[in-house]
N, C-alpha and C. Protein backbone atom coordinates (compact mmCIF):
# COMPACT_ATOMS: atom_id res chain seq x y z
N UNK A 1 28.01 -1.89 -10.07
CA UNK A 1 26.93 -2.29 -10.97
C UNK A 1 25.88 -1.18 -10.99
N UNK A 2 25.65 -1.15 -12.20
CA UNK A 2 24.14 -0.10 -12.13
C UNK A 2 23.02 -0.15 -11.93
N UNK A 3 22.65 0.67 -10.90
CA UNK A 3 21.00 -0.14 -10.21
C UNK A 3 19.70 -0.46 -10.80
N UNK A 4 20.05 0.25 -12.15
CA UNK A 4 18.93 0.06 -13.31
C UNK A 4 19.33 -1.75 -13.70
N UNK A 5 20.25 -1.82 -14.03
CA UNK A 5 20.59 -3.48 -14.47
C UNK A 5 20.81 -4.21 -13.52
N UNK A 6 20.77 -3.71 -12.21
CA UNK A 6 21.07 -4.74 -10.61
C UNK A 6 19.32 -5.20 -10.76
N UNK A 7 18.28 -4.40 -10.55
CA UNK A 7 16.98 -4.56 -10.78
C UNK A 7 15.91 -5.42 -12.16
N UNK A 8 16.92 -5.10 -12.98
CA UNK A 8 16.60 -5.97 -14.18
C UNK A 8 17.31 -7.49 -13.90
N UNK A 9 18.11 -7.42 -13.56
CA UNK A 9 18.99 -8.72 -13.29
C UNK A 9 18.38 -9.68 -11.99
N UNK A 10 17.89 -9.02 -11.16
CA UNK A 10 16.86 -9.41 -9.77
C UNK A 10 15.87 -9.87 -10.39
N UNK A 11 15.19 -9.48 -10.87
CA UNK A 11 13.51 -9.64 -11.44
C UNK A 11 14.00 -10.70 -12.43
N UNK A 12 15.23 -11.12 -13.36
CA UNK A 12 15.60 -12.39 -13.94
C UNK A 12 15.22 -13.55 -12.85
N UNK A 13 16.37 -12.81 -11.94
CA UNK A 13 17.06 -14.04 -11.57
C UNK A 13 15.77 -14.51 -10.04
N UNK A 14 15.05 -13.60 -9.54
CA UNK A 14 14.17 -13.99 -8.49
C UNK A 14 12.65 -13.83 -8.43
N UNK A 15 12.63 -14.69 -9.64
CA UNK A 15 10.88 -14.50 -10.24
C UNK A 15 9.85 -14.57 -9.28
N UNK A 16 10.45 -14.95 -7.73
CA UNK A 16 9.03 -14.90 -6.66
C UNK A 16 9.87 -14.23 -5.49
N UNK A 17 9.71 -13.08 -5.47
CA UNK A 17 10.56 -12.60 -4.26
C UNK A 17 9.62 -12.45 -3.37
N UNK A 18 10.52 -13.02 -2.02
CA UNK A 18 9.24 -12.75 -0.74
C UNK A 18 8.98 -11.50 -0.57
N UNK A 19 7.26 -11.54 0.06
CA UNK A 19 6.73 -10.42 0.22
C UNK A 19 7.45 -9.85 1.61
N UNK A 20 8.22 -10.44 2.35
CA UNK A 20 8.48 -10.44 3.72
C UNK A 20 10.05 -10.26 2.95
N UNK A 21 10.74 -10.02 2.69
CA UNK A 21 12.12 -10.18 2.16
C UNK A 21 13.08 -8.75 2.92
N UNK A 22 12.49 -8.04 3.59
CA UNK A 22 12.76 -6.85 4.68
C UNK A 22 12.96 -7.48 5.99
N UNK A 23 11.88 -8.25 6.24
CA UNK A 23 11.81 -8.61 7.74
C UNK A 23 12.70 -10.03 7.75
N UNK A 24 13.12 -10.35 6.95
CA UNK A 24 14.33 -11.63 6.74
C UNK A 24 15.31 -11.38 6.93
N UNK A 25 15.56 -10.57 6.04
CA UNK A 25 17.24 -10.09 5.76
C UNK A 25 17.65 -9.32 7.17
N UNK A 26 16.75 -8.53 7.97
CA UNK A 26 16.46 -8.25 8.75
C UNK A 26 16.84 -8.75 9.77
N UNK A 27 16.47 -10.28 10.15
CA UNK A 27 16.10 -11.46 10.94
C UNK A 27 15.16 -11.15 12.06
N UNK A 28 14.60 -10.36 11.38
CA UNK A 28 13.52 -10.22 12.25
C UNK A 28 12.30 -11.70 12.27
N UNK A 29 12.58 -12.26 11.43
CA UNK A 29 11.39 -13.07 10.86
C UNK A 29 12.49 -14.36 10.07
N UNK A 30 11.86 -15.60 9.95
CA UNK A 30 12.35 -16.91 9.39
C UNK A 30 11.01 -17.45 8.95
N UNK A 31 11.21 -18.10 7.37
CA UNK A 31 10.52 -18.61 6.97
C UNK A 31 11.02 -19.97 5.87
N UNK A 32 10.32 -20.93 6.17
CA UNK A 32 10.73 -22.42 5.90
C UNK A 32 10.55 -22.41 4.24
N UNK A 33 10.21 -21.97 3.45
CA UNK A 33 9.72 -22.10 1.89
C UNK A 33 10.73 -20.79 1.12
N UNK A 34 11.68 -20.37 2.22
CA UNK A 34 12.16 -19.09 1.41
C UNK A 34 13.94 -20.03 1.49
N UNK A 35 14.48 -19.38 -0.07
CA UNK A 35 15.96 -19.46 -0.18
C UNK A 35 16.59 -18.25 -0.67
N UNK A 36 17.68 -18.18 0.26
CA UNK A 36 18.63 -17.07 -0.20
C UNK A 36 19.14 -16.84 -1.51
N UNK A 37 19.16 -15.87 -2.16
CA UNK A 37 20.15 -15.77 -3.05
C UNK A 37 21.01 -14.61 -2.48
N UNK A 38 22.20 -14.71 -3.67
CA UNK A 38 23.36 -14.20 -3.48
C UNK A 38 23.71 -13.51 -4.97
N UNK A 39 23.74 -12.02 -5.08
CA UNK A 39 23.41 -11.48 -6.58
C UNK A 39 24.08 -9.98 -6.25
N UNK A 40 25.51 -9.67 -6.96
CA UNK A 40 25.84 -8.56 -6.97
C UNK A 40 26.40 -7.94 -5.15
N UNK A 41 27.14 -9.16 -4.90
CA UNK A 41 27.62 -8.72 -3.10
C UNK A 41 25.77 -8.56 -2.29
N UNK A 42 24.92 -8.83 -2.59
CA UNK A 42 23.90 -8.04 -2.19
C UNK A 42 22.89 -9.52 -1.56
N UNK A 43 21.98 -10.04 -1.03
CA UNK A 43 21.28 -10.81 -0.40
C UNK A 43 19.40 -10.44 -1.34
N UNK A 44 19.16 -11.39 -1.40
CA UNK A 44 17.30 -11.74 -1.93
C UNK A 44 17.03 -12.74 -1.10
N UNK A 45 15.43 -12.68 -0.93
CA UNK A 45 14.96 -14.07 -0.57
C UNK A 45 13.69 -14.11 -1.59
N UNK A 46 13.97 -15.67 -2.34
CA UNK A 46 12.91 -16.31 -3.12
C UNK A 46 12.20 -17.31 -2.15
N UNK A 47 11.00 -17.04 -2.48
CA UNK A 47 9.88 -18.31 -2.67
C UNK A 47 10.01 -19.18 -3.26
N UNK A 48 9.88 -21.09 -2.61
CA UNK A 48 9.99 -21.78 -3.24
C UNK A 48 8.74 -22.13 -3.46
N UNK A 49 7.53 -21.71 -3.18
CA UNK A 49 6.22 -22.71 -2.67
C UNK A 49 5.19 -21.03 -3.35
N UNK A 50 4.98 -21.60 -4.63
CA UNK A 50 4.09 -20.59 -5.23
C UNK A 50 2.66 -20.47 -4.31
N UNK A 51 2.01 -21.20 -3.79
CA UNK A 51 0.77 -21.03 -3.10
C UNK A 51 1.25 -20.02 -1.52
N UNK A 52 1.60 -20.48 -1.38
CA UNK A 52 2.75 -19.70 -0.39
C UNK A 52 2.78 -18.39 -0.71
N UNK A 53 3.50 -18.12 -2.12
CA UNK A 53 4.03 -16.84 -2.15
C UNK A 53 2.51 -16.11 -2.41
N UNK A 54 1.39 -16.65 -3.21
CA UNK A 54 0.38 -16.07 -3.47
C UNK A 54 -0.66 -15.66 -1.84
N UNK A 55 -0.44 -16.76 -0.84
CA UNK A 55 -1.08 -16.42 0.36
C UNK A 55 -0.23 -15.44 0.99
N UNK A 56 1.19 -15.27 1.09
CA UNK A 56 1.52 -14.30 1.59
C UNK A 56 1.75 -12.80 1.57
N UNK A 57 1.38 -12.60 -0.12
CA UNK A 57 0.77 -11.44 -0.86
C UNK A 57 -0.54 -11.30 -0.42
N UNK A 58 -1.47 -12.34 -0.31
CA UNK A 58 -2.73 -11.77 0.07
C UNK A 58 -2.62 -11.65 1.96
N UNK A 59 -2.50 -12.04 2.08
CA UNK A 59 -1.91 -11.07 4.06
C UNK A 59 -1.49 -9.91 3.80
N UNK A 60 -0.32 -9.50 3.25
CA UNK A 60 0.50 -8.06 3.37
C UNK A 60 -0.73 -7.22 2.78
N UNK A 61 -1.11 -7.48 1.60
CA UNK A 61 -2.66 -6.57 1.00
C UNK A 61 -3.40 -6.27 2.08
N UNK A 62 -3.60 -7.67 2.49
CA UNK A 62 -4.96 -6.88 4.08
C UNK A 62 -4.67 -6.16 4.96
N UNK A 63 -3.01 -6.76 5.28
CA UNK A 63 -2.53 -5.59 6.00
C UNK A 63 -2.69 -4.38 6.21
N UNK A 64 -2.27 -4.20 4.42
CA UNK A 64 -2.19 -2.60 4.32
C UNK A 64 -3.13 -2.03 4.39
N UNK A 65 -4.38 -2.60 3.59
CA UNK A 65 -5.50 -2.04 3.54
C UNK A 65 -5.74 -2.02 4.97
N UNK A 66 -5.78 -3.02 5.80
CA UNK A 66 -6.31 -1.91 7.15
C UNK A 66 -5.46 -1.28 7.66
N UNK A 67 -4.28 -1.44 7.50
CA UNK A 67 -2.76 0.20 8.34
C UNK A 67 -2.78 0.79 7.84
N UNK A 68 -3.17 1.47 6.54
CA UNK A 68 -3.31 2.61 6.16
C UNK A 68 -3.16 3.93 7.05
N UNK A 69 -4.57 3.48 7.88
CA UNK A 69 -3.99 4.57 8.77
C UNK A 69 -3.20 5.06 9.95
N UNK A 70 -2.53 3.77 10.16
CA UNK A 70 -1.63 3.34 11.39
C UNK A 70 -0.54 4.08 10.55
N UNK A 71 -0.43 3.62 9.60
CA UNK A 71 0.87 3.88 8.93
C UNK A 71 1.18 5.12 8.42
N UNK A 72 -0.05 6.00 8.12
CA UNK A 72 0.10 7.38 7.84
C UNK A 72 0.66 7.42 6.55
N UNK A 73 -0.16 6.75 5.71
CA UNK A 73 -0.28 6.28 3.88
C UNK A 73 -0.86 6.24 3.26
N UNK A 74 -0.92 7.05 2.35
CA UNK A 74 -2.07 7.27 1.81
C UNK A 74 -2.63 5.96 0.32
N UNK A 75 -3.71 6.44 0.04
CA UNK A 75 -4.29 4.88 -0.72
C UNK A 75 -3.24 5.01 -2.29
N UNK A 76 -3.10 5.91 -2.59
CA UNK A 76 -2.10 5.60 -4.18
C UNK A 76 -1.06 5.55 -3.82
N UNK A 77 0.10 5.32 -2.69
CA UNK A 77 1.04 4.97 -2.62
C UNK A 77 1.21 2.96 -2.74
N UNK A 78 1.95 2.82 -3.48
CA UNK A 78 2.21 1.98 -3.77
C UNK A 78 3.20 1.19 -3.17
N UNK A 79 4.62 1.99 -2.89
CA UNK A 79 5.48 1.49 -2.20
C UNK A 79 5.60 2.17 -1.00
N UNK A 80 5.88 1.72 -0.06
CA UNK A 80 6.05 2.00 1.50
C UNK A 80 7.65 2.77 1.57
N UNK A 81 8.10 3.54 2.12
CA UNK A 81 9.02 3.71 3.01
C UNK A 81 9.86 2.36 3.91
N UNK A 82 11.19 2.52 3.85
CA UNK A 82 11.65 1.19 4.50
C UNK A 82 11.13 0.80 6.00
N UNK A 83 11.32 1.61 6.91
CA UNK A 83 10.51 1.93 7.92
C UNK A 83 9.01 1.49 8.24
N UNK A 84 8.52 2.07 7.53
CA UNK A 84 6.78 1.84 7.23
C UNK A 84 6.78 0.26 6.92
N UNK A 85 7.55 -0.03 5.75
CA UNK A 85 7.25 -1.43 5.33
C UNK A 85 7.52 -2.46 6.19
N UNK A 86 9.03 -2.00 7.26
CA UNK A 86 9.36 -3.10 8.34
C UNK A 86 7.95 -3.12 9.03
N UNK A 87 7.25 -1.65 9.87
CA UNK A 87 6.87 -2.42 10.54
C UNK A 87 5.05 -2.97 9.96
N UNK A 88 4.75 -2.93 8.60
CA UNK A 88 3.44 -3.66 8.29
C UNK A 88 4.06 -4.89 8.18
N UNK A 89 5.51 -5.32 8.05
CA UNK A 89 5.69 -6.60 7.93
C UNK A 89 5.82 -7.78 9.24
N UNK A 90 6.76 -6.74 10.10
CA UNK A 90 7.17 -7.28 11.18
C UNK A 90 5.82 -7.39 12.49
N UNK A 91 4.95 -6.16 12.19
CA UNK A 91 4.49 -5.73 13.26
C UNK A 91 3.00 -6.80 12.72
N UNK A 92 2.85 -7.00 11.89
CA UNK A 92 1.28 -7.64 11.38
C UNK A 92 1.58 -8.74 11.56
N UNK A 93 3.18 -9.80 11.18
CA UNK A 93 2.92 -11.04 11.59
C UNK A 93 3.16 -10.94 13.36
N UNK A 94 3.68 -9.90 14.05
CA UNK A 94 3.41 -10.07 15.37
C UNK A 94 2.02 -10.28 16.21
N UNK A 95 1.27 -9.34 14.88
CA UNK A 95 -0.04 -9.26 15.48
C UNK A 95 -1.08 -10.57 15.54
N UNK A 96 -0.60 -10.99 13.86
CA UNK A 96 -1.74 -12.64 13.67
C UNK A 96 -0.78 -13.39 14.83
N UNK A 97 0.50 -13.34 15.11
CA UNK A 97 0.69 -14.25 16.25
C UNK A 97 -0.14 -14.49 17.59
N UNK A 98 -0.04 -13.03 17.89
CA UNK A 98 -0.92 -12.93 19.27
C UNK A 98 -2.37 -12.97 18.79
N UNK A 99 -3.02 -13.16 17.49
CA UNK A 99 -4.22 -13.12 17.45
C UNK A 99 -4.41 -14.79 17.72
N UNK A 100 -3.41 -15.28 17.37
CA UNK A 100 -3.60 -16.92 16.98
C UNK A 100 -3.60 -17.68 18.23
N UNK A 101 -2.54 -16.88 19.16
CA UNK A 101 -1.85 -17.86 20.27
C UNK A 101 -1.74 -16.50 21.51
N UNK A 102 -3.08 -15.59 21.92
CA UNK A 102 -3.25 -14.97 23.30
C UNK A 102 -2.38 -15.48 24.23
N UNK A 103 -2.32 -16.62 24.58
CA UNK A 103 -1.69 -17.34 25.94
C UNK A 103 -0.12 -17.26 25.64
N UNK A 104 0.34 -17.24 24.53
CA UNK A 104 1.64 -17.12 24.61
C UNK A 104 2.27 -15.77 24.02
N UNK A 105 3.72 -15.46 24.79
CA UNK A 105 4.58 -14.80 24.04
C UNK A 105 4.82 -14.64 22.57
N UNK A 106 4.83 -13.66 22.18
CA UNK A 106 5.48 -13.36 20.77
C UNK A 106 6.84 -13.84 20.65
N UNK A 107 6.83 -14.77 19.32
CA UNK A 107 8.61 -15.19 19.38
C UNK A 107 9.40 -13.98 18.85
N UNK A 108 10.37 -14.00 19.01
CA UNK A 108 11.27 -12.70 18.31
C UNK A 108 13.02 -14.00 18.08
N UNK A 109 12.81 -13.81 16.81
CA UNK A 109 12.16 -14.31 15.25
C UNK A 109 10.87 -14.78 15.25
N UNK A 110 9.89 -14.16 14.27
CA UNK A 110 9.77 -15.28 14.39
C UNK A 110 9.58 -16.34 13.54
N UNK A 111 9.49 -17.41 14.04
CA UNK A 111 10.10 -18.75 13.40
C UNK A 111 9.63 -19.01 11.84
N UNK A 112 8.18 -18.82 11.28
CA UNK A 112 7.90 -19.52 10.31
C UNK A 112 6.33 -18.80 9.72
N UNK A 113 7.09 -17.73 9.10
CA UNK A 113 6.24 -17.05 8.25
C UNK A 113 5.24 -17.64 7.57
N UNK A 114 5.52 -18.75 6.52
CA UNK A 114 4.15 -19.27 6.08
C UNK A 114 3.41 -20.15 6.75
N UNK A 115 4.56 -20.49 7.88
CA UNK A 115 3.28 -21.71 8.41
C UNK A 115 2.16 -20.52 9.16
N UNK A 116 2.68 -19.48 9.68
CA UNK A 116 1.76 -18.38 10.85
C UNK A 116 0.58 -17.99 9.76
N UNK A 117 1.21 -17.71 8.73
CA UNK A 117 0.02 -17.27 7.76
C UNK A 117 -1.51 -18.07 7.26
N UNK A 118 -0.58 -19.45 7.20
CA UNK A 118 -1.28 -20.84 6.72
C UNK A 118 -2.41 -21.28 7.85
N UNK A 119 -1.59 -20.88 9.27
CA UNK A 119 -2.79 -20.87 9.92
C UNK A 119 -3.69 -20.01 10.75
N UNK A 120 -3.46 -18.74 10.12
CA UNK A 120 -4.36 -17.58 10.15
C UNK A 120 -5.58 -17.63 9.16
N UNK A 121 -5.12 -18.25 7.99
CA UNK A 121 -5.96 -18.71 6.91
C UNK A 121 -7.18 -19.57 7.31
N UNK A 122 -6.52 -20.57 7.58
CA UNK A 122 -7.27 -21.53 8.35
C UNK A 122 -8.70 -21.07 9.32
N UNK A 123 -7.84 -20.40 10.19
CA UNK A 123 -8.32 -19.81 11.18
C UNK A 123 -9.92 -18.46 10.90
N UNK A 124 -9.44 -18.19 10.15
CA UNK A 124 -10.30 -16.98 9.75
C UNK A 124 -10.89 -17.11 8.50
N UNK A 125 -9.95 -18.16 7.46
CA UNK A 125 -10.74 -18.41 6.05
C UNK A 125 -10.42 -16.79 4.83
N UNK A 126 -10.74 -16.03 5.19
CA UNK A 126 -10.55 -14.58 4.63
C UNK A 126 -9.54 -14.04 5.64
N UNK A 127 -9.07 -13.55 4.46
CA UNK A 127 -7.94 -12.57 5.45
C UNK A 127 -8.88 -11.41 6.05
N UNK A 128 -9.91 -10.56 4.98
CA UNK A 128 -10.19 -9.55 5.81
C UNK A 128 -11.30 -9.72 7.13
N UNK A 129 -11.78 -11.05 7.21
CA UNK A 129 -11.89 -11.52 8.87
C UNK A 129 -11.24 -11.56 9.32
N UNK A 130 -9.81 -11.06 9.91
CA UNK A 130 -8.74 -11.43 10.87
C UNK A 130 -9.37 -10.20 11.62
N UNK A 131 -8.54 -10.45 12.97
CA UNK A 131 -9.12 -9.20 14.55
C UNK A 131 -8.24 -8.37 14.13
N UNK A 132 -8.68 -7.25 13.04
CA UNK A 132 -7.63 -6.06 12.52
C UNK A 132 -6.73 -5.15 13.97
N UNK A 133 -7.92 -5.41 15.23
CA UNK A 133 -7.51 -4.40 16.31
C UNK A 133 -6.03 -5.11 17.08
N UNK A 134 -6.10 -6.24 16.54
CA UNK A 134 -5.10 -7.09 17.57
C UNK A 134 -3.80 -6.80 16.37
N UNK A 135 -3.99 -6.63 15.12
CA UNK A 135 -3.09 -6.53 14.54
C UNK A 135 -2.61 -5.36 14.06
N UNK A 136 -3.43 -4.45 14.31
CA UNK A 136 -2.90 -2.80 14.51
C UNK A 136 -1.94 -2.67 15.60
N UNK A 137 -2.44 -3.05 16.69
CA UNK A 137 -1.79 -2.60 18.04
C UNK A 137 -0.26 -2.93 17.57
N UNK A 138 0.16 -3.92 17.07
CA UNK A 138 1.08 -4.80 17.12
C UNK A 138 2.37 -3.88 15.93
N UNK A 139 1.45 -3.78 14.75
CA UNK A 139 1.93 -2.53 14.14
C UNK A 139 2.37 -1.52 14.56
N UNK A 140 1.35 -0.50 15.10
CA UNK A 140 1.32 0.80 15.85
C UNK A 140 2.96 0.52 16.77
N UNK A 141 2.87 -0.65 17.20
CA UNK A 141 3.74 -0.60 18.47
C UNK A 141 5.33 -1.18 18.09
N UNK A 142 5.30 -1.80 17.50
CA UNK A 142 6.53 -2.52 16.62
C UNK A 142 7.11 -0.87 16.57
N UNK A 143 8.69 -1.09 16.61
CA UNK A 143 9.56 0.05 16.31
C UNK A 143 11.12 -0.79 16.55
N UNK A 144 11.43 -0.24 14.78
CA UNK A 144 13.13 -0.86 14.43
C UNK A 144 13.73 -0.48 15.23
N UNK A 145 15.37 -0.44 14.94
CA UNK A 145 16.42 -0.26 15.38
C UNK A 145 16.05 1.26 15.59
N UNK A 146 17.14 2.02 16.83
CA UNK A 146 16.79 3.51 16.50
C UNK A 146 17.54 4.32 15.71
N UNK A 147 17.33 5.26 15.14
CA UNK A 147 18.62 5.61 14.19
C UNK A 147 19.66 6.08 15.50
N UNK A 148 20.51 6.09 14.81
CA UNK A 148 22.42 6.22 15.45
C UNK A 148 22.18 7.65 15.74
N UNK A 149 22.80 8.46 16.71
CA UNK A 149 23.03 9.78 16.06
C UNK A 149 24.67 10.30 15.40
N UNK A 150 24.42 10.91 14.86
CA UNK A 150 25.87 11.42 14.22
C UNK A 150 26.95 11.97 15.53
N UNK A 151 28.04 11.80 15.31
CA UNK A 151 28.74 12.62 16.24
C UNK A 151 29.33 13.33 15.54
């Protein structure tokens, strides 16, 4: 299939794609409001819960806006690097975790993306009140798989 019409055919067929749809497929991350699709041998995850998908766009935004410089990105980049994007995804909901719940372990999955968000919301009301330092570290420190080396 041609990736020009695989992309036109996506944007048909998955009018709310999660903002987290890296750190899923991934399994790095599980979230209760998201369903799989199945399109061209290839995996999506949609949003079923539009308030949802709109709060979890506004997290990844704050994100970025404060990793910017964690991430070594500049402000007119638009799209991230796969890398970069795992870890503002993976590494920021690690961070509101431990911002939320100090006393405990980080889950790895973890379990439930919008509910963590829903009650970071809660919690802080504005995203850009969240403890950015607790959620840098978490960023900064998050690191994928390592690459393979060639033999």
């Amino acid at each position: 299939m041609d990736e020009d019409a695989y992309r036109q055919l996506y944007r048909e067929v998955n009018d709310r794609q999660c903002p987290y749809e890296k750190a899923i497929l991934s399994t790095h991350c599980r979230c209760s409001r998201m369903r799989k699709l199945n399109l061209a041998e290839r995996e999506a995850v949609r949003c079923e819960d539009e308030a949802a998908w709109k709060e979890c766009h506004a997290f990844l935004d704050a994100l970025r806006r404060a990793a910017r410089f964690a991430l070594r990105a500049r402000e007119d980049e638009r799209s991230l690097p796969h890398a970069q994007a795992m870890r503002l995804q993976v590494g920021g909901l690690r961070g509101l975790h431990a911002a939320l719940h100090p006393d405990r372990p980080i889950p790895s999955p973890i379990p439930d993306i919008g509910a963590l968000i829903e009650a970071g919301r809660r919690r802080w009301r504005d995203f850009e009140a969240l403890p950015h330092p607790e959620l840098l570290k978490e960023i900064s420190a998050w690191q994928g798989r390592k690459p393979r080396r060639r033999r």
